[in-house]
C-alpha atoms as a PDB file:
ATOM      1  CA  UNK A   1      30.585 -49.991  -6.519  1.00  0.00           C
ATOM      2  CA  UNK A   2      28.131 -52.327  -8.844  1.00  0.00           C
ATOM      3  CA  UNK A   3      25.632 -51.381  -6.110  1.00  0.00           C
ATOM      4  CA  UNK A   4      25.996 -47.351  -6.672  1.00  0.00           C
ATOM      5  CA  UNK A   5      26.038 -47.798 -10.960  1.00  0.00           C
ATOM      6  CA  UNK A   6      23.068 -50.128 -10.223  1.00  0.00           C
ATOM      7  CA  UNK A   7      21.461 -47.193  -8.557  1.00  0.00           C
ATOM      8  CA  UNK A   8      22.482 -44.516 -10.627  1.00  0.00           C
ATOM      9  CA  UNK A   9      21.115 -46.231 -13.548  1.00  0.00           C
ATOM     10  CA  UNK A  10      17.772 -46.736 -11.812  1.00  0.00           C
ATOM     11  CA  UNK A  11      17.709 -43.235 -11.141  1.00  0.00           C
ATOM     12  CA  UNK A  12      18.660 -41.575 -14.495  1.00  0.00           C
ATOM     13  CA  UNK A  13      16.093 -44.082 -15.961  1.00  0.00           C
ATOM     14  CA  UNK A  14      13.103 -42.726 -13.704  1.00  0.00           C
ATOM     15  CA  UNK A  15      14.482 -38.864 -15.023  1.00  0.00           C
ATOM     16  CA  UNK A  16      14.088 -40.027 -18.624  1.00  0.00           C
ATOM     17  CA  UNK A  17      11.055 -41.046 -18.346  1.00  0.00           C
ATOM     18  CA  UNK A  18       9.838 -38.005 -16.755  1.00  0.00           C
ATOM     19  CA  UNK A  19       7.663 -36.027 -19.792  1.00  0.00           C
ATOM     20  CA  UNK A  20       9.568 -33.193 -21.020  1.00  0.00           C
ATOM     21  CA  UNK A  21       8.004 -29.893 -19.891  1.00  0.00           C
ATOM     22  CA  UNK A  22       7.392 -26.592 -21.335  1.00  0.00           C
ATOM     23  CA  UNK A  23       5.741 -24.327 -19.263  1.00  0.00           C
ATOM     24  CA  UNK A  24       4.002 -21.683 -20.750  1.00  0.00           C
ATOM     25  CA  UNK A  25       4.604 -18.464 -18.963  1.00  0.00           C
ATOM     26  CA  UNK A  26       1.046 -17.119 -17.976  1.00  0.00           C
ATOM     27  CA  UNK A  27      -0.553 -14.077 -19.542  1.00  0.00           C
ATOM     28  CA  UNK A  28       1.116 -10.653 -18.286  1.00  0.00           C
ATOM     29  CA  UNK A  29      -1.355  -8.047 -16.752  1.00  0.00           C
ATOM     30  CA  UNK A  30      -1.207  -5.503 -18.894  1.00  0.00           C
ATOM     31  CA  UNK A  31      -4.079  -3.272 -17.546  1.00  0.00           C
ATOM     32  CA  UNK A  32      -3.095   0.710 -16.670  1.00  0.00           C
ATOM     33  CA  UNK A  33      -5.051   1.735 -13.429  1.00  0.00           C
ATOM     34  CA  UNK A  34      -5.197   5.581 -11.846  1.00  0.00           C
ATOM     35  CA  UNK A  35      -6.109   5.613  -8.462  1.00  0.00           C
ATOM     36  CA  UNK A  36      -7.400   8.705  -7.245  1.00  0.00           C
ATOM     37  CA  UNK A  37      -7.992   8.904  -3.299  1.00  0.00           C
ATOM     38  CA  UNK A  38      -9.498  11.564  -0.831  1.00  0.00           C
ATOM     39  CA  UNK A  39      -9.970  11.670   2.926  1.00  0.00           C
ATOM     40  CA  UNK A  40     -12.260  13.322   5.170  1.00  0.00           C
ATOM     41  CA  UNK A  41     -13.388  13.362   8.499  1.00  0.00           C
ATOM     42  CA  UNK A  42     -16.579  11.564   9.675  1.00  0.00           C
ATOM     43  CA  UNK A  43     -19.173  14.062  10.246  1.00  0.00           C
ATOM     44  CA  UNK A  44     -21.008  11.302  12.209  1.00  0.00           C
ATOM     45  CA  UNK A  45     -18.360  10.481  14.407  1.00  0.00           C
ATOM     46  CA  UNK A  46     -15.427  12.862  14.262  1.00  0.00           C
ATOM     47  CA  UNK A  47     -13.048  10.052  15.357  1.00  0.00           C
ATOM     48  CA  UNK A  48     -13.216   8.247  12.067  1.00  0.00           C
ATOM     49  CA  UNK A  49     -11.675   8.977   9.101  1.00  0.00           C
ATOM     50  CA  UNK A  50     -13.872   8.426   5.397  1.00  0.00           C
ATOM     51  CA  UNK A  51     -11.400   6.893   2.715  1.00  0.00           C
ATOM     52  CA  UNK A  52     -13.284   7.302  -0.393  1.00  0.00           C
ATOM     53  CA  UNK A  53     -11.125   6.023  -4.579  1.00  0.00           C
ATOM     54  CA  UNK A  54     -11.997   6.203  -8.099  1.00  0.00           C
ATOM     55  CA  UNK A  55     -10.288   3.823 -10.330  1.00  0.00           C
ATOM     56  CA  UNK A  56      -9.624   4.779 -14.065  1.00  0.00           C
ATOM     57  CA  UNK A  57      -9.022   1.628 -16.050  1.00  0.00           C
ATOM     58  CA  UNK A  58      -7.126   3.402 -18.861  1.00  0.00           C
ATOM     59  CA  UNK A  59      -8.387   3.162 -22.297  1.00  0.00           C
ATOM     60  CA  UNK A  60      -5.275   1.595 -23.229  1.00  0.00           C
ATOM     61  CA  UNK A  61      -5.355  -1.405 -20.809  1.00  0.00           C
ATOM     62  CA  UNK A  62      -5.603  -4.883 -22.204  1.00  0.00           C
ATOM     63  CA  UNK A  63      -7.925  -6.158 -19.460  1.00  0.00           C
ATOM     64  CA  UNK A  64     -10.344  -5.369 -17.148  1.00  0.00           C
ATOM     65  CA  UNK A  65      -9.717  -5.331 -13.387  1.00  0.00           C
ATOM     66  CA  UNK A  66     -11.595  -7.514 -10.885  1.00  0.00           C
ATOM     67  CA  UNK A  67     -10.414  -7.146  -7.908  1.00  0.00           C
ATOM     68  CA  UNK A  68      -8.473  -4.190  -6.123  1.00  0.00           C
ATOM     69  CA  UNK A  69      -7.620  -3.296  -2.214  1.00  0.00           C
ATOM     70  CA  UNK A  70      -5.392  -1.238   0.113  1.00  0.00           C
ATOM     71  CA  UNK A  71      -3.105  -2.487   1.891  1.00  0.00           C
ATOM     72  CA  UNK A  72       0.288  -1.975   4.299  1.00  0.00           C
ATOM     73  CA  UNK A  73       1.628  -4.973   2.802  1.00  0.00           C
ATOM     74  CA  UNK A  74       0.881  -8.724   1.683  1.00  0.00           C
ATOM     75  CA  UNK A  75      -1.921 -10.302   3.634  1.00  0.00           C
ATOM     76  CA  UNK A  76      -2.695  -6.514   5.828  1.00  0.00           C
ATOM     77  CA  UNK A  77      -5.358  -5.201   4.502  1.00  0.00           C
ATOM     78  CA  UNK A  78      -5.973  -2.387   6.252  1.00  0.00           C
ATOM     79  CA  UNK A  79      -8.882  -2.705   9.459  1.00  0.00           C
ATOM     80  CA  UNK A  80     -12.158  -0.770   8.566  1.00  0.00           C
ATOM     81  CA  UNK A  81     -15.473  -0.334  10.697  1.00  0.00           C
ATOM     82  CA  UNK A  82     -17.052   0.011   7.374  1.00  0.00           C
ATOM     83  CA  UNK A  83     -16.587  -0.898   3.948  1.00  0.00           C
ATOM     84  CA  UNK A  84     -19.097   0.081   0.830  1.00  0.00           C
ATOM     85  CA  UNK A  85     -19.041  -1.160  -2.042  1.00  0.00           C
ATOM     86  CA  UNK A  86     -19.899   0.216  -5.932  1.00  0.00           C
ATOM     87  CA  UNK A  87     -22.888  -1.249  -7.638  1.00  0.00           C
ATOM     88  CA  UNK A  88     -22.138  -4.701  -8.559  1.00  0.00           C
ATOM     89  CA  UNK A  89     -19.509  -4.971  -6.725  1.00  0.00           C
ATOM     90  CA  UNK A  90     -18.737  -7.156  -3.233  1.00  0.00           C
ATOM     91  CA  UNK A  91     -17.163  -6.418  -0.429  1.00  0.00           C
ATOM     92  CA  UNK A  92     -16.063  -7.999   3.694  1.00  0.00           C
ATOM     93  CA  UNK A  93     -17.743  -5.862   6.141  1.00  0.00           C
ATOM     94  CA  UNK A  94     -14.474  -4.665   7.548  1.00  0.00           C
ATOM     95  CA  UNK A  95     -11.987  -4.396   5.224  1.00  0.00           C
ATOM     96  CA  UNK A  96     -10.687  -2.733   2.601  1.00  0.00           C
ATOM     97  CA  UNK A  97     -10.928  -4.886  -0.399  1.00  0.00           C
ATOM     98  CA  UNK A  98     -13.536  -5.359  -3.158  1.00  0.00           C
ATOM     99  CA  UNK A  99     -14.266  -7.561  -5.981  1.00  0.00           C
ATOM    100  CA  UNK A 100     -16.091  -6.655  -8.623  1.00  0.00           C
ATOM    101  CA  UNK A 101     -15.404  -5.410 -12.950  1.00  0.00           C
ATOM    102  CA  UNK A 102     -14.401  -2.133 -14.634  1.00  0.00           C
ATOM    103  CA  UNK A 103     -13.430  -2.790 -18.332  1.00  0.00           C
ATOM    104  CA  UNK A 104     -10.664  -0.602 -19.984  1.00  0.00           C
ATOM    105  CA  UNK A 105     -11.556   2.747 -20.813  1.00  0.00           C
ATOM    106  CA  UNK A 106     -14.390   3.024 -17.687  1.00  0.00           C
ATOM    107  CA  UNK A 107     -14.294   5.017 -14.676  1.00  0.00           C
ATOM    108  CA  UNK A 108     -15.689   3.811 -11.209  1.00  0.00           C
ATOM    109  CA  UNK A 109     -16.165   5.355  -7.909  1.00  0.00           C
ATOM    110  CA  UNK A 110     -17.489   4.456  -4.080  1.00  0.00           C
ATOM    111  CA  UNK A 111     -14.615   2.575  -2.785  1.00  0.00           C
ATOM    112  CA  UNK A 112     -15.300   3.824  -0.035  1.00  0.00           C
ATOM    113  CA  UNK A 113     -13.848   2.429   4.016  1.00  0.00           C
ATOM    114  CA  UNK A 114     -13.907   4.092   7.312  1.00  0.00           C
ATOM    115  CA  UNK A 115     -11.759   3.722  10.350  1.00  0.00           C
ATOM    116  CA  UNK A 116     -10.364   5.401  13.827  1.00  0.00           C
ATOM    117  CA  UNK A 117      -6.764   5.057  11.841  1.00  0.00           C
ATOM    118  CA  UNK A 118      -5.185   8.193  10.612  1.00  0.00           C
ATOM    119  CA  UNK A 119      -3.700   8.930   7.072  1.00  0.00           C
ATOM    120  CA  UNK A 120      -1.475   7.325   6.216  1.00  0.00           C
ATOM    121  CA  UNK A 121       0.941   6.042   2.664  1.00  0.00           C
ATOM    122  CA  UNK A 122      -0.378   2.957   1.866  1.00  0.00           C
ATOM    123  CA  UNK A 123      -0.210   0.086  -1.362  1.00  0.00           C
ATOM    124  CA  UNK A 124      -3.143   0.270  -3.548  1.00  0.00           C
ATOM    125  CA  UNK A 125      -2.987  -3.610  -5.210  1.00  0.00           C
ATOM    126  CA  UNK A 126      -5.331  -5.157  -8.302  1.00  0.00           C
ATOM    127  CA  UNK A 127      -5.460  -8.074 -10.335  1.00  0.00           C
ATOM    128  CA  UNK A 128      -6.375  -8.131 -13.939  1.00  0.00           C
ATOM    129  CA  UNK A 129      -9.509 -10.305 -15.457  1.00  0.00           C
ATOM    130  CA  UNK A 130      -7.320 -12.993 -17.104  1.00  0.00           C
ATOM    131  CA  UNK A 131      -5.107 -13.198 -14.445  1.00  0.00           C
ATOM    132  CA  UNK A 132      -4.123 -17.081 -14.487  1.00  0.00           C
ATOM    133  CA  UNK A 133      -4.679 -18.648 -11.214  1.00  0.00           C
ATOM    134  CA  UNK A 134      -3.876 -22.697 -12.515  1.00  0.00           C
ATOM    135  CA  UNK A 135      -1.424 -22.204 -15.196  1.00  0.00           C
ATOM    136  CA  UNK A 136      -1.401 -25.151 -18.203  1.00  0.00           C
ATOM    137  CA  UNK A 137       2.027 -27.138 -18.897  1.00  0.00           C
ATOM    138  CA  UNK A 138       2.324 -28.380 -22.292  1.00  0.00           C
ATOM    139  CA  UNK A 139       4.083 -32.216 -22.436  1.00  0.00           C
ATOM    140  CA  UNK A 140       5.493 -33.072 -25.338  1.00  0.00           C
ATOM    141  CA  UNK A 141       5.560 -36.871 -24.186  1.00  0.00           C
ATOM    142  CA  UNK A 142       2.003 -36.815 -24.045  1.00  0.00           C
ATOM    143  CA  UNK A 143       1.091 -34.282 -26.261  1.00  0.00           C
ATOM    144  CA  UNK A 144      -1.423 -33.151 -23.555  1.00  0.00           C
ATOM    145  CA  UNK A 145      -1.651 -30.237 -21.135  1.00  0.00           C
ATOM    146  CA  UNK A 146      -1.121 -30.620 -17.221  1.00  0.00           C
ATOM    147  CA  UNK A 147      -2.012 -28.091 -14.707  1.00  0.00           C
ATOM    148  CA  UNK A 148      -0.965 -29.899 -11.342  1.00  0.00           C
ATOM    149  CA  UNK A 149       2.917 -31.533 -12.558  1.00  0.00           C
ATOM    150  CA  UNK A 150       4.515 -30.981  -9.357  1.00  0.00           C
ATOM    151  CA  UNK A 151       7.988 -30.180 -10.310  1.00  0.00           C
ATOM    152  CA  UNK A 152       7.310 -27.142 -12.337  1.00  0.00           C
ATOM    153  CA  UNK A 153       4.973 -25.399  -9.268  1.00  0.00           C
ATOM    154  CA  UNK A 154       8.325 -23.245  -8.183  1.00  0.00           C
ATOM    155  CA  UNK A 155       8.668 -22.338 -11.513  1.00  0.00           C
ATOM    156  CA  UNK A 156       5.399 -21.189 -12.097  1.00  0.00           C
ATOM    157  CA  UNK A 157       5.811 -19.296  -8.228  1.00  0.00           C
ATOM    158  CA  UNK A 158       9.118 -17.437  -9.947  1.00  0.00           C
ATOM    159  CA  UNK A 159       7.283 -16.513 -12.926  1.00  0.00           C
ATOM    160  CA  UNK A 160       4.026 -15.360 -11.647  1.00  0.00           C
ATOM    161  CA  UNK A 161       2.864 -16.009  -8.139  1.00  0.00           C
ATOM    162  CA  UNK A 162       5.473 -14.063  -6.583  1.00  0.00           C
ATOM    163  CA  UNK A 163       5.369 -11.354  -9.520  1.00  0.00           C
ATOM    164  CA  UNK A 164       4.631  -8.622  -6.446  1.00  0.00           C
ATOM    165  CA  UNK A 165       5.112  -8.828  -2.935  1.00  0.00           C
ATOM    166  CA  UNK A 166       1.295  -9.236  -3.284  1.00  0.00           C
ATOM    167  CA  UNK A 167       1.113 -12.117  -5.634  1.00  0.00           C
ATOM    168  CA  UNK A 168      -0.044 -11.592  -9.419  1.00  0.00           C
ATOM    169  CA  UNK A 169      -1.141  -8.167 -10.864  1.00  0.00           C
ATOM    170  CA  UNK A 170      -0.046  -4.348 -10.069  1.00  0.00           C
ATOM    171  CA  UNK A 171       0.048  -1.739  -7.492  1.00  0.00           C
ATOM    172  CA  UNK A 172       1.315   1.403  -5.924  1.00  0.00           C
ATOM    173  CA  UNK A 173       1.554   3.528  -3.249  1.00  0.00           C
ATOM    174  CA  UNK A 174      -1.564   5.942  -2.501  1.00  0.00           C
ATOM    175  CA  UNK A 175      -3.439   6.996   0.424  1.00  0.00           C
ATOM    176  CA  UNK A 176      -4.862   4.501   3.115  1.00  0.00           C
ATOM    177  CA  UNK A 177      -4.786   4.553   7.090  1.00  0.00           C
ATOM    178  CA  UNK A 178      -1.550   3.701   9.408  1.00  0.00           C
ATOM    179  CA  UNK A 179      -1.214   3.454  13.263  1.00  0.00           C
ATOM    180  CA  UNK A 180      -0.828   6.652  15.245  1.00  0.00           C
ATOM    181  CA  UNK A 181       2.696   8.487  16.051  1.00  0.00           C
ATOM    182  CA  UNK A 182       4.688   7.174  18.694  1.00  0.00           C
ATOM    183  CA  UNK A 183       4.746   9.543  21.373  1.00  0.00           C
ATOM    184  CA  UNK A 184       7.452   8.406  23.658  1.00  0.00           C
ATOM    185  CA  UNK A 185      10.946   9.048  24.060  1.00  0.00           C
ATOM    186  CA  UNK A 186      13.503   7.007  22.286  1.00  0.00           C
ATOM    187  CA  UNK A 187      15.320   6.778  26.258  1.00  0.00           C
ATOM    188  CA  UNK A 188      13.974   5.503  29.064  1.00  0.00           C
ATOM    189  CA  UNK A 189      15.103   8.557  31.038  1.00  0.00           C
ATOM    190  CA  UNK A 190      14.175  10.780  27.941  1.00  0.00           C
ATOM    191  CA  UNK A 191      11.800  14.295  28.868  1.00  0.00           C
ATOM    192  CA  UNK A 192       9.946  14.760  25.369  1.00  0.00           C
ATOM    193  CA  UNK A 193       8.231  12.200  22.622  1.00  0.00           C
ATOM    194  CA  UNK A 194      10.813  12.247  20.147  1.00  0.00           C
ATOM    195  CA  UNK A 195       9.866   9.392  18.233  1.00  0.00           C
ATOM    196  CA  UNK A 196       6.964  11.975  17.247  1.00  0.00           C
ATOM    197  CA  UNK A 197       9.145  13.906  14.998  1.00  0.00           C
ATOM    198  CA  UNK A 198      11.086  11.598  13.711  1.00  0.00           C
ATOM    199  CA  UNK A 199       7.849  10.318  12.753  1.00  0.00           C
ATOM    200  CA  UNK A 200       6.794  13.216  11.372  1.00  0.00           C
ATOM    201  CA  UNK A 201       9.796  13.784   9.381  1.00  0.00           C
ATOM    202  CA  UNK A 202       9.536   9.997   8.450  1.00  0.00           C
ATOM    203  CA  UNK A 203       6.589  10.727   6.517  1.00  0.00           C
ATOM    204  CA  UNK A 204       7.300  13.852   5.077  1.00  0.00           C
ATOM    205  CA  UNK A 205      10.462  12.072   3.112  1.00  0.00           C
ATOM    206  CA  UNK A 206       8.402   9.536   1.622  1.00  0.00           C
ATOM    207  CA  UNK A 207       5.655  11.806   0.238  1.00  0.00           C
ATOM    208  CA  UNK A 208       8.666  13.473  -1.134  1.00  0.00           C
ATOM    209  CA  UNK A 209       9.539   9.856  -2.552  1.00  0.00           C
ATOM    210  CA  UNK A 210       6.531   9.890  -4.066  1.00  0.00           C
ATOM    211  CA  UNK A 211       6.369  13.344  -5.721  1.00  0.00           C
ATOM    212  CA  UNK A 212       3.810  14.547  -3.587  1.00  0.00           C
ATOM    213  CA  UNK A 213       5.568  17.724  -2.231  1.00  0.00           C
ATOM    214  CA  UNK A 214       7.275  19.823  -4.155  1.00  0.00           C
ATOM    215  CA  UNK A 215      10.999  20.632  -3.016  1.00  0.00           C
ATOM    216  CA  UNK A 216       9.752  23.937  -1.603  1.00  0.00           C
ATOM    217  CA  UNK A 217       7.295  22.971  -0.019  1.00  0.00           C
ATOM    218  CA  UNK A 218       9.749  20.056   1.509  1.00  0.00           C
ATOM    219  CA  UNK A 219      12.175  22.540   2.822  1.00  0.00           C
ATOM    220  CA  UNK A 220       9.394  24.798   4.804  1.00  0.00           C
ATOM    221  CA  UNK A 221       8.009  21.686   6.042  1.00  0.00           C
ATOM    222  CA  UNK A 222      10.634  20.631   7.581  1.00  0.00           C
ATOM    223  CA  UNK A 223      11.865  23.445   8.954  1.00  0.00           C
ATOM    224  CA  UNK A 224       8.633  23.861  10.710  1.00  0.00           C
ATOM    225  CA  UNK A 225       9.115  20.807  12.586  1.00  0.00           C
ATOM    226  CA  UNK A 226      12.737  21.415  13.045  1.00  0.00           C
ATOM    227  CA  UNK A 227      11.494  24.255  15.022  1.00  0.00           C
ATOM    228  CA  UNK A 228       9.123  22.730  17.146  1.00  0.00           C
ATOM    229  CA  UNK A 229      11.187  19.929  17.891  1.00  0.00           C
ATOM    230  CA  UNK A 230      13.529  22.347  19.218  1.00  0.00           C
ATOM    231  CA  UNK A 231      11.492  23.682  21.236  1.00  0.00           C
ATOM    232  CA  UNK A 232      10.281  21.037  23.077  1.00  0.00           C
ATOM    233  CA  UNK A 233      13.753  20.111  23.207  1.00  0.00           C
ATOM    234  CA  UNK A 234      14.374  22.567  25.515  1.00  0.00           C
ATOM    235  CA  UNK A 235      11.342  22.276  27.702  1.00  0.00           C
ATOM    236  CA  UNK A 236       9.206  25.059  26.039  1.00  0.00           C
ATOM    237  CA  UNK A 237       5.750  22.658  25.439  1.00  0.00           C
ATOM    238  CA  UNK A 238       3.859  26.045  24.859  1.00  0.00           C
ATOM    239  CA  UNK A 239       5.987  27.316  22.382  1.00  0.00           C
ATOM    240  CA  UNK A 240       6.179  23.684  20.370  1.00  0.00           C
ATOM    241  CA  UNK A 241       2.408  22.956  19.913  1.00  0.00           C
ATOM    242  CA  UNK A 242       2.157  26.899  18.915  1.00  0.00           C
ATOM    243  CA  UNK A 243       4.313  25.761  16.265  1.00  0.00           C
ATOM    244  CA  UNK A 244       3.142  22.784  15.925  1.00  0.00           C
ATOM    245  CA  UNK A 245      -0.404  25.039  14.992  1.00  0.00           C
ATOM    246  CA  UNK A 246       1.551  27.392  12.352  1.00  0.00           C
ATOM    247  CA  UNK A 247       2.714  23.950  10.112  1.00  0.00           C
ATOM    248  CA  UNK A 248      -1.221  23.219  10.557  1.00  0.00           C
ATOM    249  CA  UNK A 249      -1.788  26.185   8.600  1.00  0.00           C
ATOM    250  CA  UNK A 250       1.141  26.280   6.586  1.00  0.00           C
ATOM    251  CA  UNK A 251      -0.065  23.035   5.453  1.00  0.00           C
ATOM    252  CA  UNK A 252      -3.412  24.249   4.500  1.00  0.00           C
ATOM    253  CA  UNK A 253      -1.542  26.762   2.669  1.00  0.00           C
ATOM    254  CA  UNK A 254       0.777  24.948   0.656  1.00  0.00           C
ATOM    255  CA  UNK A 255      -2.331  22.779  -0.800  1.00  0.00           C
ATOM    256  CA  UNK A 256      -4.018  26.275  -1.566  1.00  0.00           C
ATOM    257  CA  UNK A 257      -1.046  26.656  -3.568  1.00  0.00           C
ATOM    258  CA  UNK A 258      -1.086  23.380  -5.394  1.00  0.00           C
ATOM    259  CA  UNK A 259       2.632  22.700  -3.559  1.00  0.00           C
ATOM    260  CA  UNK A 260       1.581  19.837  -1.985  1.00  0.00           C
ATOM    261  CA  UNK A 261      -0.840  16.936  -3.013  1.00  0.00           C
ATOM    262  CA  UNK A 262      -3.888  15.699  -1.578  1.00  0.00           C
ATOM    263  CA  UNK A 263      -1.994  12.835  -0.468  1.00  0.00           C
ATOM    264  CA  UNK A 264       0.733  14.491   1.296  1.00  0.00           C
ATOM    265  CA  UNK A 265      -1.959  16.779   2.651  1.00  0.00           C
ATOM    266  CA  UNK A 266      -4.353  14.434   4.566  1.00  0.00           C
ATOM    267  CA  UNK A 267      -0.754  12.206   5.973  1.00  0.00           C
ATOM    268  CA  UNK A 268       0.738  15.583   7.500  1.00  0.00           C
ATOM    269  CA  UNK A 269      -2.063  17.590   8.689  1.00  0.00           C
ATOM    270  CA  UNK A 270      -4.122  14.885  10.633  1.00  0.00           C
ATOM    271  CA  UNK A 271      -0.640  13.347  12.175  1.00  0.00           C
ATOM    272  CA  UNK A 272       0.732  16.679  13.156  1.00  0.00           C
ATOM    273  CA  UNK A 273      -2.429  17.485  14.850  1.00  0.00           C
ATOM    274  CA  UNK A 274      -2.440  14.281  16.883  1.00  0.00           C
ATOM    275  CA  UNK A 275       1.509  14.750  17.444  1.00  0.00           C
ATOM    276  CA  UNK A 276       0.041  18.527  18.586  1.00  0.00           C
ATOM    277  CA  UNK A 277      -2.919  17.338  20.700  1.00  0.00           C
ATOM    278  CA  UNK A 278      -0.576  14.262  22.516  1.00  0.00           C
ATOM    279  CA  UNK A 279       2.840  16.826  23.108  1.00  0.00           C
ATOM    280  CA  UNK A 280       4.243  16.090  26.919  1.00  0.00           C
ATOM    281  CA  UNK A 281       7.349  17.317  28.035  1.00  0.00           C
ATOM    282  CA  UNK A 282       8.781  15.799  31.638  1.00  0.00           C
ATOM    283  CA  UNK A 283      11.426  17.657  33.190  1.00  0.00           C
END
């Protein structure tokens, strides 16, 4: 018993002596980025696709930005044969993430990557100028400042590190490149790719999400590929990818009309074509 007081004390002592910590929560990002993407195809090589964003570092923001990317999620961004960069601002070869400055109130374009990938919804992520990257501790024992005091580095990880799923700073969800539609069958014995329109129909939900098709636009969407899946369903292949072709168009249409987005434009026209292009039925 004297042995485990003896101990305690020792313990409680070493606590006490410990400098009393307060940790100063680091700056906030409070910078108000617009990203504004397009897609096109390669006229080079028609089996790339040409992802080119302007940023818009609102007048309003409190900071500029220095570094921004695209990405599927933490640590991914996404693969490019070629990235190009804005004046004065950096860039790795083959991927899609730059470094650079755009104060508030400035607009900046050519962010530009290329890759074999299709369209696809994707996280646009940036970090403010003043982001803090080795917060400072204030102890009061001390009266000094400490940036390394071990025992406060998960609190600093809670407050700011893990801020995002990306670390410090903002994002969103814009336009980037994704793998290609599955096109098998969910059974092993199965005749058709289904997985292709649930893919399809996958995608057309979450540019919904997003506000990127209107709700009429939604409904003759997916409809169309109701109707093709149907189709193919029932062994007619011809009759599917001539449907298939008419949400092609349809799709063109809707944009015409301002009933769809860019976004949800370049995401459901190039992956119904390959869905179109790739169509198999086995009987």
């Amino acid at each position: 018993m004297k042995k485990f007081i003896i101990m305690f004390l020792f313990i409680s002592s070493l606590y006490s002596q410990r400098p009393q910590v307060i940790i100063k929560v680091p700056v906030e990002d409070n910078f108000e980025l617009k990203v504004i993407a397009s897609c096109s195809l390669d006229t080079q090589d028609t089996t790339r696709f040409i992802f080119k964003y302007t940023l818009i570092n609102l007048q309003t923001s409190g900071q500029p930005v220095w570094m921004f990317e695209i990405t599927n999620g933490p640590l991914q961004n996404e693969p490019s044969d070629t990235t190009i960069a804005p004046a004065n601002w950096g860039a790795p070869l083959k991927k899609s993430y730059w470094r650079g400055r755009i104060l508030p109130g400035d607009t900046l374009s050519g962010f530009i990557y290329k890759t074999w990938r299709l369209p696809d919804i994707s996280y646009w992520y940036a970090r403010g100028e003043d982001t803090i990257y080795n917060p400072e501790v204030w102890c009061e024992d001390t009266m000094a400042y400490a940036s390394e005091l071990e025992w406060v580095e998960d609190s600093i990880n809670k407050i700011y590190y893990r801020k995002t799923p990306f670390g410090p700073g903002k994002y969103g969800f814009t336009l980037g490149s994704g793998p290609f539609p599955p096109m098998k069958s969910s059974w092993p014995w199965g005749h058709y790719p289904d997985s292709a329109f649930i893919h399809l129909r996958d995608r057309l939900n979450k540019c919904k999400e997003q506000g990127w098709v209107t709700s009429h636009a939604y409904d003759e969407i997916d409809r169309i590929i109701g109707q093709a899946w149907n189709h193919i369903e029932h062994g007619r292949l011809a009759q599917s990818k001539r449907t298939l072709t008419r949400l092609l168009r349809t799709l063109e249409r809707l944009k015409e009309q301002e009933k769809i987005k860019v976004e949800a434009f370049y995401i459901m026209y190039y992956r119904t074509k390959y869905v179109r292009d790739n169509l198999w039925y086995r009987p």
